[in-house]
Protein backbone atom coordinates (compact mmCIF):
# COMPACT_ATOMS: atom_id res chain seq x y z
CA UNK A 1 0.00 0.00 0.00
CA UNK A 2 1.19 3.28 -0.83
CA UNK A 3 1.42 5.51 2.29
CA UNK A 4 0.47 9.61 1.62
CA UNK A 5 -0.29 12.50 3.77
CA UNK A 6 -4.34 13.66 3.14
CA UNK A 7 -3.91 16.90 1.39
CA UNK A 8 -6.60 19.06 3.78
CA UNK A 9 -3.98 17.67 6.69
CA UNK A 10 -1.47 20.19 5.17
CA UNK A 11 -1.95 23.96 5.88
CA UNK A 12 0.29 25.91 3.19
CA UNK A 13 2.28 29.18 4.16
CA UNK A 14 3.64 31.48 1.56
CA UNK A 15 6.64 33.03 3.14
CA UNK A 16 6.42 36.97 2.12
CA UNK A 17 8.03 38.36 5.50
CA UNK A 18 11.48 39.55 4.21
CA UNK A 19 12.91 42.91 4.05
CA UNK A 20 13.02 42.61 0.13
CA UNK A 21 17.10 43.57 0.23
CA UNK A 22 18.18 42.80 -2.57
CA UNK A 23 15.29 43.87 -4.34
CA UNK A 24 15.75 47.53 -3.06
CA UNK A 25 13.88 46.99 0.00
CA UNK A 26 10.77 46.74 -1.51
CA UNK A 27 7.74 44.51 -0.29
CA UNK A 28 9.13 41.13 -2.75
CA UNK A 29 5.59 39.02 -2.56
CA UNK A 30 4.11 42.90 -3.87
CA UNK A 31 6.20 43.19 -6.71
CA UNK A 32 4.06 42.02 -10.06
CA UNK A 33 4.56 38.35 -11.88
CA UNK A 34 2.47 38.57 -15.20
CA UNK A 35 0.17 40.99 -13.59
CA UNK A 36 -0.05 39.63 -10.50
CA UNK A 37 1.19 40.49 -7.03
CA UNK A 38 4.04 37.25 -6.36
CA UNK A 39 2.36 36.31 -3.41
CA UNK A 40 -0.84 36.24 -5.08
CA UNK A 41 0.45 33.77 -7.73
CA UNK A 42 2.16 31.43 -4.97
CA UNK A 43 -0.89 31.69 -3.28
CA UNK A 44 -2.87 30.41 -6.37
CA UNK A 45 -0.46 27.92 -7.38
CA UNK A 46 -0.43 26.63 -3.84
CA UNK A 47 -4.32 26.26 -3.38
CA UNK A 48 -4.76 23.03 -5.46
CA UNK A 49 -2.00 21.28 -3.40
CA UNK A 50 -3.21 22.04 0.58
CA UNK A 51 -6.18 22.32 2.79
CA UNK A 52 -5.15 25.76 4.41
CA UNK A 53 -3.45 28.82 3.19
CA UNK A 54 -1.59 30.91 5.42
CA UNK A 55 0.60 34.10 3.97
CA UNK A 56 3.33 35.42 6.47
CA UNK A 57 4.10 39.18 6.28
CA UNK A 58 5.35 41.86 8.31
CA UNK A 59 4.54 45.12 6.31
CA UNK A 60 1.62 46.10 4.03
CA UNK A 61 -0.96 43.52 6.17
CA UNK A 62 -4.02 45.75 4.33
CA UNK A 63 -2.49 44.59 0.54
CA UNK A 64 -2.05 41.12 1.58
CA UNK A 65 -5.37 40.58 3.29
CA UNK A 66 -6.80 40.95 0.27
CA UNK A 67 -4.97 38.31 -1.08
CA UNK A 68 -7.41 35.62 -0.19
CA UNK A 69 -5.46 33.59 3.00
CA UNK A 70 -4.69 34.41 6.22
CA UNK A 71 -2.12 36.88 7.28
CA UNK A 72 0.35 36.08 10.18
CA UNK A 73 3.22 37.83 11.36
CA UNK A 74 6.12 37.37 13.17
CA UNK A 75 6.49 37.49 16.45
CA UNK A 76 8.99 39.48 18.73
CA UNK A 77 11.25 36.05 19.57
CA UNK A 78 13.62 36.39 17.20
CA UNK A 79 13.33 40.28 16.25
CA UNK A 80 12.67 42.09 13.09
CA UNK A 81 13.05 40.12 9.94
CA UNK A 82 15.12 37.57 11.37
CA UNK A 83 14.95 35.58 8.46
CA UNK A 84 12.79 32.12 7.13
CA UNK A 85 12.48 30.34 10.66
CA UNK A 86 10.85 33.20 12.17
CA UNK A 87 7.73 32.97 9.53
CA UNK A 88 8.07 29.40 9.90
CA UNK A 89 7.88 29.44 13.86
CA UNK A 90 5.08 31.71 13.12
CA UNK A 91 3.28 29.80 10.51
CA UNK A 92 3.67 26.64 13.04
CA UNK A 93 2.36 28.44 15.59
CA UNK A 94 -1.14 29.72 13.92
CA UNK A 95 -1.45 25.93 11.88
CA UNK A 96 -4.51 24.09 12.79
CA UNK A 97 -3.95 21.12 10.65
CA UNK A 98 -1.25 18.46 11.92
CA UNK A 99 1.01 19.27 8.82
CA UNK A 100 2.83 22.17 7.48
CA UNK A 101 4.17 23.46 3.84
CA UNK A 102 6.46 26.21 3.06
CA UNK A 103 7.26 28.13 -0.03
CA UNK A 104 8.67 31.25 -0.57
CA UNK A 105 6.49 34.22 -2.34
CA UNK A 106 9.73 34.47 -5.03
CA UNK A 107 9.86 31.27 -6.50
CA UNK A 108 6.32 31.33 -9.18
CA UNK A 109 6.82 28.62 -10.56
CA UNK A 110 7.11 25.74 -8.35
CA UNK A 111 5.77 22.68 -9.16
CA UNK A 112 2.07 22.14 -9.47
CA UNK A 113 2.82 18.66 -7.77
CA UNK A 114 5.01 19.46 -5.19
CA UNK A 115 3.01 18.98 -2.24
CA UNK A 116 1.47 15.37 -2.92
CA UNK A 117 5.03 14.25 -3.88
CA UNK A 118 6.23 15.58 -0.82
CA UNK A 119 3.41 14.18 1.64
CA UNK A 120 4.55 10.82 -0.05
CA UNK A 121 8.02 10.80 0.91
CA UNK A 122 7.08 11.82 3.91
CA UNK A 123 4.46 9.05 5.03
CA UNK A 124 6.23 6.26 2.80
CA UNK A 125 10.20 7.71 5.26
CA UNK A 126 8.80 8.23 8.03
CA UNK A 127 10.62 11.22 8.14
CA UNK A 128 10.31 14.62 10.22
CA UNK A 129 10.81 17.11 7.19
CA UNK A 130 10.59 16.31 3.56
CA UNK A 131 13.00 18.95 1.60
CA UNK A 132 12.49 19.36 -2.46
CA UNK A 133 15.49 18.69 -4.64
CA UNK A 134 15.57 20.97 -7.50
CA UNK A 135 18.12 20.70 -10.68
CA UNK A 136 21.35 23.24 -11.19
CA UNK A 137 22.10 24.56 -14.43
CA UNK A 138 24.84 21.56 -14.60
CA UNK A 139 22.33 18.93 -13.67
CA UNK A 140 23.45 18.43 -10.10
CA UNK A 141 20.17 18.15 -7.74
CA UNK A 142 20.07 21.22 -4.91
CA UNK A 143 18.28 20.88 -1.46
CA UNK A 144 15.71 23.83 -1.43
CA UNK A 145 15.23 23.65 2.06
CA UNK A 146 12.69 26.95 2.32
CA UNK A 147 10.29 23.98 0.15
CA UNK A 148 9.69 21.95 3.39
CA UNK A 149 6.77 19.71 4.30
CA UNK A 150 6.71 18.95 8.25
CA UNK A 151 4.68 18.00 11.53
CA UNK A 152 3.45 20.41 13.51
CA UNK A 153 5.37 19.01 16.53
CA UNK A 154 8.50 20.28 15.44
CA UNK A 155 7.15 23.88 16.89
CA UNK A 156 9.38 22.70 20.27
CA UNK A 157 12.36 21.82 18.47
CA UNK A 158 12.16 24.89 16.04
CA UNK A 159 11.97 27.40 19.53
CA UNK A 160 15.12 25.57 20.63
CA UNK A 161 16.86 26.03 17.59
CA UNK A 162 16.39 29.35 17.45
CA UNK A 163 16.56 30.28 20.96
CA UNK A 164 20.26 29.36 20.79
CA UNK A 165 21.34 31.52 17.61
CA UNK A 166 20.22 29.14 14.88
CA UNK A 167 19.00 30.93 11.57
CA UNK A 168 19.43 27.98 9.14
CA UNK A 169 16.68 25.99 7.55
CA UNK A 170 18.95 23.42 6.48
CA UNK A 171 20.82 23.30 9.85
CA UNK A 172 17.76 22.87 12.21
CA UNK A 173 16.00 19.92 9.64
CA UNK A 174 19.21 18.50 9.72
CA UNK A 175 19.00 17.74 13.29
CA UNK A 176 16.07 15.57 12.70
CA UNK A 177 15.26 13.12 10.24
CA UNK A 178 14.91 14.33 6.78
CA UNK A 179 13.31 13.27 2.97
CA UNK A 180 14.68 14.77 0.03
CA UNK A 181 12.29 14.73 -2.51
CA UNK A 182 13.88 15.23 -6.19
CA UNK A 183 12.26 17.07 -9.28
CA UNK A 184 14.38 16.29 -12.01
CA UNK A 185 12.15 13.24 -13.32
CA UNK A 186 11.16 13.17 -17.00
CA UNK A 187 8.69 16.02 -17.27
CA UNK A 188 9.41 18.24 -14.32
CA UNK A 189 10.37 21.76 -15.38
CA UNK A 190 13.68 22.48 -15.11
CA UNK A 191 13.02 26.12 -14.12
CA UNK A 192 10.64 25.14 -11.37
CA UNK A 193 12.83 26.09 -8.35
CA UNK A 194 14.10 29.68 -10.26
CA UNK A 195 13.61 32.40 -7.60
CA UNK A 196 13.75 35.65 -8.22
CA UNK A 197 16.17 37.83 -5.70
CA UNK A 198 16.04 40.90 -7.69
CA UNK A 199 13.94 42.88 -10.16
CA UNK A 200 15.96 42.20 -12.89
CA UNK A 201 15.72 38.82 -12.51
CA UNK A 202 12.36 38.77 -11.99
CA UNK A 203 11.93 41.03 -14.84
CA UNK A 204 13.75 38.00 -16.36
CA UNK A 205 11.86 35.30 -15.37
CA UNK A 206 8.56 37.32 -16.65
CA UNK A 207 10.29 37.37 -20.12
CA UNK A 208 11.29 33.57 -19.79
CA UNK A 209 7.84 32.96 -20.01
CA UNK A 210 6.12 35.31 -22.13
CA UNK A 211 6.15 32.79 -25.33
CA UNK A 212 4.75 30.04 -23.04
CA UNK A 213 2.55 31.27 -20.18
CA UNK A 214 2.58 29.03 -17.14
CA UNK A 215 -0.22 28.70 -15.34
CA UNK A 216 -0.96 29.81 -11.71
């Protein structure tokens, strides 16, 4: 029998709580992705694939209300923007469903099956965290460890972590055990795990796909 995860078990974040540096310091999940605010898109893309949607943000709370999912934001633990584990300490603390996804608001076009595949390896390992697996230019697979599936009972371990300096993703899943899941089978998009850190490459990303329009 082929173990899984139900997918209305899984609440979904979209991680939008950065200060946007390298973009100029603007809001990232506001900036515009085929006419669309990112967050909005990840939001859409991310619907099909989880029970719950969750958006974490710490600025411009009356834009992303709109946006159709819950907003949370951090909390004073860890300070101001202290990074991915502080929206995903938050997200874990508002989930109501026993599991938790999260993807950041920069990355579009991440797969449209990446949370099934990920519940999978999860249920099937026995594992604490799965982590996707996307492909470098050269072939070589990546961990993309801000693309994390997990329990909700790693809330404990993730205060711990973080109460004694710890900022990484990879470094605190590493402590427990861990699934990589990989997307470089025949058909998975190459580009899926492409995130966009500034405009211009965002700019670049929107031309990437102007002759073939993904879908949200």
């Amino acid at each position: 029998m082929t173990l899984s995860i139900p997918l209305a078990s899984i609440t979904g974040v979209v991680l939008a709580g950065g200060r946007g540096t390298r973009m100029g310091g603007v809001d990232k999940g506001l900036q515009l992705f085929r006419g669309q605010p990112l967050a909005q898109w990840t939001l859409n893309r991310l619907a099909p694939q989880v029970g719950t949607l969750l958006v974490n943000a710490n600025r411009n709370l009356e834009h992303y209300a709109t946006l159709g999912a819950k907003v949370c934001t951090d909390g004073t633990e860890l300070g101001d923007y202290a990074g991915p584990l502080a929206g995903v300490m938050t997200a874990l603390a508002h989930c109501t469903t026993p599991y938790l996804v999260t993807v950041p608001c920069d990355t579009p076009l991440f797969p449209h099956d990446l949370v099934p595949r990920m519940a999978a390896a999860l249920a099937q390992q026995q594992a604490d965290f799965a982590v996707a697996s996307g492909p470098e230019e050269d072939g070589t697979l990546r961990a993309q460890p801000v693309f994390c599936l997990m329990h909700t009972r790693v809330l404990n371990s993730l205060r711990q972590f973080t109460a004694v300096g710890g900022r990484k993703v990879d470094a605190w899943t590493a402590q427990h055990v861990t699934v990589q899941v990989p997307f470089n089978l025949p058909g998975d998009d190459a580009c899926s795990f492409f995130n966009a850190n500034t405009l211009a490459e965002l700019q670049r990303l929107d031309c990437d796909t102007q002759t073939s329009p993904p879908r949200p």
